[in-house]
N, C-alpha and C. Protein backbone atom coordinates (compact mmCIF):
# COMPACT_ATOMS: atom_id res chain seq x y z
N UNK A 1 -92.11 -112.92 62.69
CA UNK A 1 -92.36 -113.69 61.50
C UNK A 1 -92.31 -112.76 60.28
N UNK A 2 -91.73 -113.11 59.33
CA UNK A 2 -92.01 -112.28 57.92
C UNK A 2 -92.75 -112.15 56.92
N UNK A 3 -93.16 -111.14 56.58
CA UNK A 3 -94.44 -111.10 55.71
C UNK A 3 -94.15 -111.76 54.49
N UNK A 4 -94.87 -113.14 53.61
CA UNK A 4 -94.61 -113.28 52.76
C UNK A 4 -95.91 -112.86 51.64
N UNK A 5 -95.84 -112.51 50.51
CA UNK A 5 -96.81 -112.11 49.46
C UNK A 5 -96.23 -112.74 48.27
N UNK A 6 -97.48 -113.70 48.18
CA UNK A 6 -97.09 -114.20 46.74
C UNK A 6 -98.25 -114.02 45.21
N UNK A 7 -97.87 -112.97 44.62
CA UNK A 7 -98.55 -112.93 43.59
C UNK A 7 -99.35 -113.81 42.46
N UNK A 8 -100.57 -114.27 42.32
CA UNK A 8 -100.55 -115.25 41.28
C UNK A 8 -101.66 -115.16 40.45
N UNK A 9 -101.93 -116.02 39.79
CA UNK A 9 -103.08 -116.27 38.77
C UNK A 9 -104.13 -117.30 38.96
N UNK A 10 -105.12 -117.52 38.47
CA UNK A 10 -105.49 -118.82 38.10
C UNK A 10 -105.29 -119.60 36.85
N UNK A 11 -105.20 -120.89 37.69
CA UNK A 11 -104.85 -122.07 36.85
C UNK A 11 -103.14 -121.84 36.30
N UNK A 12 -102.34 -121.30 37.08
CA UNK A 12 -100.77 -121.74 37.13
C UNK A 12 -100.11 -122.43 37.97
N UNK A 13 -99.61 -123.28 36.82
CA UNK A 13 -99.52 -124.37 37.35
C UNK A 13 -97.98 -124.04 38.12
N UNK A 14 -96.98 -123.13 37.93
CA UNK A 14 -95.89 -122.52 38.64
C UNK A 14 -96.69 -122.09 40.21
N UNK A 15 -97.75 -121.20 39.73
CA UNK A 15 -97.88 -120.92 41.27
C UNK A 15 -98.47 -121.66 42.00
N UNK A 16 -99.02 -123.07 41.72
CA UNK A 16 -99.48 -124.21 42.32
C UNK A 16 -98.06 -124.41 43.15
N UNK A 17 -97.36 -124.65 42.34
CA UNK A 17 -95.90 -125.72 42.40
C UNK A 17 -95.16 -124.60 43.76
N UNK A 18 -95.29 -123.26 43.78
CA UNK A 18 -94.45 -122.38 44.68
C UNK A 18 -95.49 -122.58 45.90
N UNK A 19 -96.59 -122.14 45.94
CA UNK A 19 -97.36 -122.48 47.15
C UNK A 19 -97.29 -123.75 48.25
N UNK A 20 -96.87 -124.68 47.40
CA UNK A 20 -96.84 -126.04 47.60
C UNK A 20 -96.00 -126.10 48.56
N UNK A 21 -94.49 -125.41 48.13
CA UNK A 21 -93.33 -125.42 48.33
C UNK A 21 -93.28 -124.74 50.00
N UNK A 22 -93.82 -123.61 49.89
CA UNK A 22 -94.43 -122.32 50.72
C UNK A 22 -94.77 -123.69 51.99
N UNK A 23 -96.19 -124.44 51.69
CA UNK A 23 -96.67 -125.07 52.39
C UNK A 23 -96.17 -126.52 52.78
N UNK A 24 -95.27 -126.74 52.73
CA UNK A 24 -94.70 -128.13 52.96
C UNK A 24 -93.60 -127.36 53.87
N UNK A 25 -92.92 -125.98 54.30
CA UNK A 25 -92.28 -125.54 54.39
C UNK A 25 -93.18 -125.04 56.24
N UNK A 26 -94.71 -124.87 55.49
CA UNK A 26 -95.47 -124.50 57.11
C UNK A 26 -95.52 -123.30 56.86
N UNK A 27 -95.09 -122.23 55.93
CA UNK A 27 -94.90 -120.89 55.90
C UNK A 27 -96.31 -120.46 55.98
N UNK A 28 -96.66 -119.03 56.25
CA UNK A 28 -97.86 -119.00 56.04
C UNK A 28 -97.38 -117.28 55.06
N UNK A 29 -98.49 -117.27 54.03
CA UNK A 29 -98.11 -116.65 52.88
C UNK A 29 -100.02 -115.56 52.53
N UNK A 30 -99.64 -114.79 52.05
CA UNK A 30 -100.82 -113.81 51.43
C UNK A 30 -100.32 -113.94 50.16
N UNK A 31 -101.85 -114.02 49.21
CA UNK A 31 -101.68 -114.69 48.18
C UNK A 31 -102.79 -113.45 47.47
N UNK A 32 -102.46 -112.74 46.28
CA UNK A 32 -102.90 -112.19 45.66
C UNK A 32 -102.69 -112.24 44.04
N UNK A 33 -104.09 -112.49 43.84
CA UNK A 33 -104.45 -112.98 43.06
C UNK A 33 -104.74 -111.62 41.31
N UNK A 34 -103.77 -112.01 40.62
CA UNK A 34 -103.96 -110.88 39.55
C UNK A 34 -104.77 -110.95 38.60
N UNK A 35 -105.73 -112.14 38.19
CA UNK A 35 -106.37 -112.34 37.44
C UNK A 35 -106.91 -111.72 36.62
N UNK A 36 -107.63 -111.17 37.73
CA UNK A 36 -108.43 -110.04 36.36
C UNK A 36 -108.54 -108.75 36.79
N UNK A 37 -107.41 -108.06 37.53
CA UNK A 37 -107.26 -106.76 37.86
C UNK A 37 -105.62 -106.06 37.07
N UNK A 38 -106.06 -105.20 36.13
CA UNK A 38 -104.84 -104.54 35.50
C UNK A 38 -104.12 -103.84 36.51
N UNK A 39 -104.58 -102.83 36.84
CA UNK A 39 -103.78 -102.43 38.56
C UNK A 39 -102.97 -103.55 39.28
N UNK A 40 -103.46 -104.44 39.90
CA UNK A 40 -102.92 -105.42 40.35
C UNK A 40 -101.53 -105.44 40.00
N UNK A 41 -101.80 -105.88 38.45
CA UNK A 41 -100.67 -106.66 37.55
C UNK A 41 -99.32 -105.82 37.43
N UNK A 42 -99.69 -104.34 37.11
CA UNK A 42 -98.91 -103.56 36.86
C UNK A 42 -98.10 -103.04 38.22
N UNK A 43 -99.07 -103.61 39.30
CA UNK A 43 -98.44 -103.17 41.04
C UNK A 43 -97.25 -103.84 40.64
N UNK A 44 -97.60 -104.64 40.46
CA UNK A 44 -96.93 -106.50 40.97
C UNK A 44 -95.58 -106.32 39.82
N UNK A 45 -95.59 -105.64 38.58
CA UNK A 45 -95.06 -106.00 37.96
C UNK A 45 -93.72 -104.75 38.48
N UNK A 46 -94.33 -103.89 38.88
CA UNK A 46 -93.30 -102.48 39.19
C UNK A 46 -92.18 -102.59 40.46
N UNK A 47 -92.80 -103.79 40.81
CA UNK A 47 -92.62 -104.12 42.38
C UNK A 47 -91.77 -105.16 42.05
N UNK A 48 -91.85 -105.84 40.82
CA UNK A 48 -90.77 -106.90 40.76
C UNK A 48 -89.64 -107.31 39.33
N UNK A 49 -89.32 -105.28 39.69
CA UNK A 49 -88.01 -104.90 38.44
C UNK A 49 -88.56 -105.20 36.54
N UNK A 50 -89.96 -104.82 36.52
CA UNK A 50 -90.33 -105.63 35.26
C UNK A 50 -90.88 -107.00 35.19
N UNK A 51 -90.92 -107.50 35.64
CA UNK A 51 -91.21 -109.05 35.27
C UNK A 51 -92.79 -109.05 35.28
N UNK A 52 -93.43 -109.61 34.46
CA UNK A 52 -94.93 -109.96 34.13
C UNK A 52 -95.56 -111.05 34.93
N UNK A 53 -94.95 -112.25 35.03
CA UNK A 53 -95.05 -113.85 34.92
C UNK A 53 -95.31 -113.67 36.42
N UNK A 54 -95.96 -114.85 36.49
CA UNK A 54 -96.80 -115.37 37.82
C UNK A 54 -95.90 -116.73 37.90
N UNK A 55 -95.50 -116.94 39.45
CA UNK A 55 -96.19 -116.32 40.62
C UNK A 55 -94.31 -115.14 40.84
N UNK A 56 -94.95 -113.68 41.70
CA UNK A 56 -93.75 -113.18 41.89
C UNK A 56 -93.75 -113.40 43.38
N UNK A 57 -92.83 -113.37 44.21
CA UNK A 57 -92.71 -113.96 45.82
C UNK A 57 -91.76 -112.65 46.26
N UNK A 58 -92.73 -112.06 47.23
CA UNK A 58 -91.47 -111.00 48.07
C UNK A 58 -91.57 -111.48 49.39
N UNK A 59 -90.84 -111.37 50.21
CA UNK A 59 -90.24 -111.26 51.65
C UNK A 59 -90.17 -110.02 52.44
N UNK A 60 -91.01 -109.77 53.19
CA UNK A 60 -90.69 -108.35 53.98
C UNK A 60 -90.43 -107.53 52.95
N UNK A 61 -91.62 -107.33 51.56
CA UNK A 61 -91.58 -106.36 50.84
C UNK A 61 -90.36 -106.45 49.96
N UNK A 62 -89.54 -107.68 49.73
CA UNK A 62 -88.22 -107.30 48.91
C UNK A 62 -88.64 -108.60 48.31
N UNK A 63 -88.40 -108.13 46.35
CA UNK A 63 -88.79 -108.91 45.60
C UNK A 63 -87.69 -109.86 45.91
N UNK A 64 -88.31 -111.44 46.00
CA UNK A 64 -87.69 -112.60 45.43
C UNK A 64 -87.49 -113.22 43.75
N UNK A 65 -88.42 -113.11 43.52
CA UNK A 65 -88.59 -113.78 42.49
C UNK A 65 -89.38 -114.84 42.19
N UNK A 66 -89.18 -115.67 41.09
CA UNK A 66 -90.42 -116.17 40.64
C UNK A 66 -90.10 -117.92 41.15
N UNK A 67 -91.14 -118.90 40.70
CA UNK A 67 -91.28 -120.37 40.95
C UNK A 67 -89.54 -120.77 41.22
N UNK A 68 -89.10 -120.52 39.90
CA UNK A 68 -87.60 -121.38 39.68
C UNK A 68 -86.73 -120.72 40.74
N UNK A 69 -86.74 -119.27 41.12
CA UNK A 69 -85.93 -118.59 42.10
C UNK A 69 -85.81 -119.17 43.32
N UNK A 70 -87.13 -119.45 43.80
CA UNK A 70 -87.41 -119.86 45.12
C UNK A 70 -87.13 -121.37 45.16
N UNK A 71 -87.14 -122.23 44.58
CA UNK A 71 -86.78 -123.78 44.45
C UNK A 71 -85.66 -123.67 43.98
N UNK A 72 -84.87 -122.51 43.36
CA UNK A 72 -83.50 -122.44 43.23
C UNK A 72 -82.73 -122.20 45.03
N UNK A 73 -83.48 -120.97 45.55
CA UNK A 73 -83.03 -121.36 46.54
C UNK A 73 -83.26 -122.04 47.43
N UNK A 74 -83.66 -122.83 47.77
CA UNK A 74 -84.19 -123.89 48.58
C UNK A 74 -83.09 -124.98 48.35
N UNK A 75 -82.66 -125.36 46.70
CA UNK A 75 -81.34 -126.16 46.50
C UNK A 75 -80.36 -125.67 47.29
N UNK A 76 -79.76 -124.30 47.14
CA UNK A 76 -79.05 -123.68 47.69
C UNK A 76 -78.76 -123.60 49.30
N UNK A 77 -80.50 -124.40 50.05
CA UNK A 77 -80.31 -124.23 51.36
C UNK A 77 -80.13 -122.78 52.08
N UNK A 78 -80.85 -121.88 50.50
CA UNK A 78 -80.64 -120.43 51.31
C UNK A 78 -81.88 -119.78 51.47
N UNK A 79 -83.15 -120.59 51.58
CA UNK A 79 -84.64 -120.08 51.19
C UNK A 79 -85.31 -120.31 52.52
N UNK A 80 -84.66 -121.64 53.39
CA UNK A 80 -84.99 -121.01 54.93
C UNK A 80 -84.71 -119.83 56.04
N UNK A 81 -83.32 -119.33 55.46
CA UNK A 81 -82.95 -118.52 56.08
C UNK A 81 -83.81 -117.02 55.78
N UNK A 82 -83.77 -117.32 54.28
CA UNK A 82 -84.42 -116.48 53.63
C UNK A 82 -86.11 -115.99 54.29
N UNK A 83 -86.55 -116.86 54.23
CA UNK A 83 -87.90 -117.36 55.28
C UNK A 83 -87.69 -116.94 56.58
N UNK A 84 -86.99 -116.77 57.05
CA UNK A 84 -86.65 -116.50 58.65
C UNK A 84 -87.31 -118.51 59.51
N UNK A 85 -86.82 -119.08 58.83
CA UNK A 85 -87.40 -120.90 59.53
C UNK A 85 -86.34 -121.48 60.13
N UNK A 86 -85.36 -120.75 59.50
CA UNK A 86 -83.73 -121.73 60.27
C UNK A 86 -83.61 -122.14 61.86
């Protein structure tokens, strides 16, 4: 199974919407929460080429990307494979 880590906040409503996605999917996901840790943020942010914004989603340690990425691929039909669910 593959490790998924999904970075987030409270009260985003993106990382509501990706979890969702995550869970309608059955995935099971570690969810870390940046709220109110600067470390955290700056892990998270180094780890995913720059980007600030919540939620960030890696796979076996390799950044995905954010809400729209992952429901981008899922259109694409390339986010199960991606998942290892196929």
């Amino acid at each position: 199974m593959k490790k998924i880590i999904i970075y987030t906040t409270n009260y985003c409503p993106f990382c509501v919407k990706a979890k969702s996605l995550l869970n309608k999917k059955k995935i099971q996901f570690s969810e870390i929460n940046v709220s109110n840790d600067d470390s955290l943020k700056e892990k998270m942010s180094e780890m995913a080429n720059g980007a600030r914004s919540v939620p960030q989603i890696f796979v076996d340690n390799v950044h995905i990307g954010d809400c729209e990425k992952i429901y981008q691929l899922d259109n694409e039909k390339k986010l199960d494979t991606l998942l290892g669910i196929e």
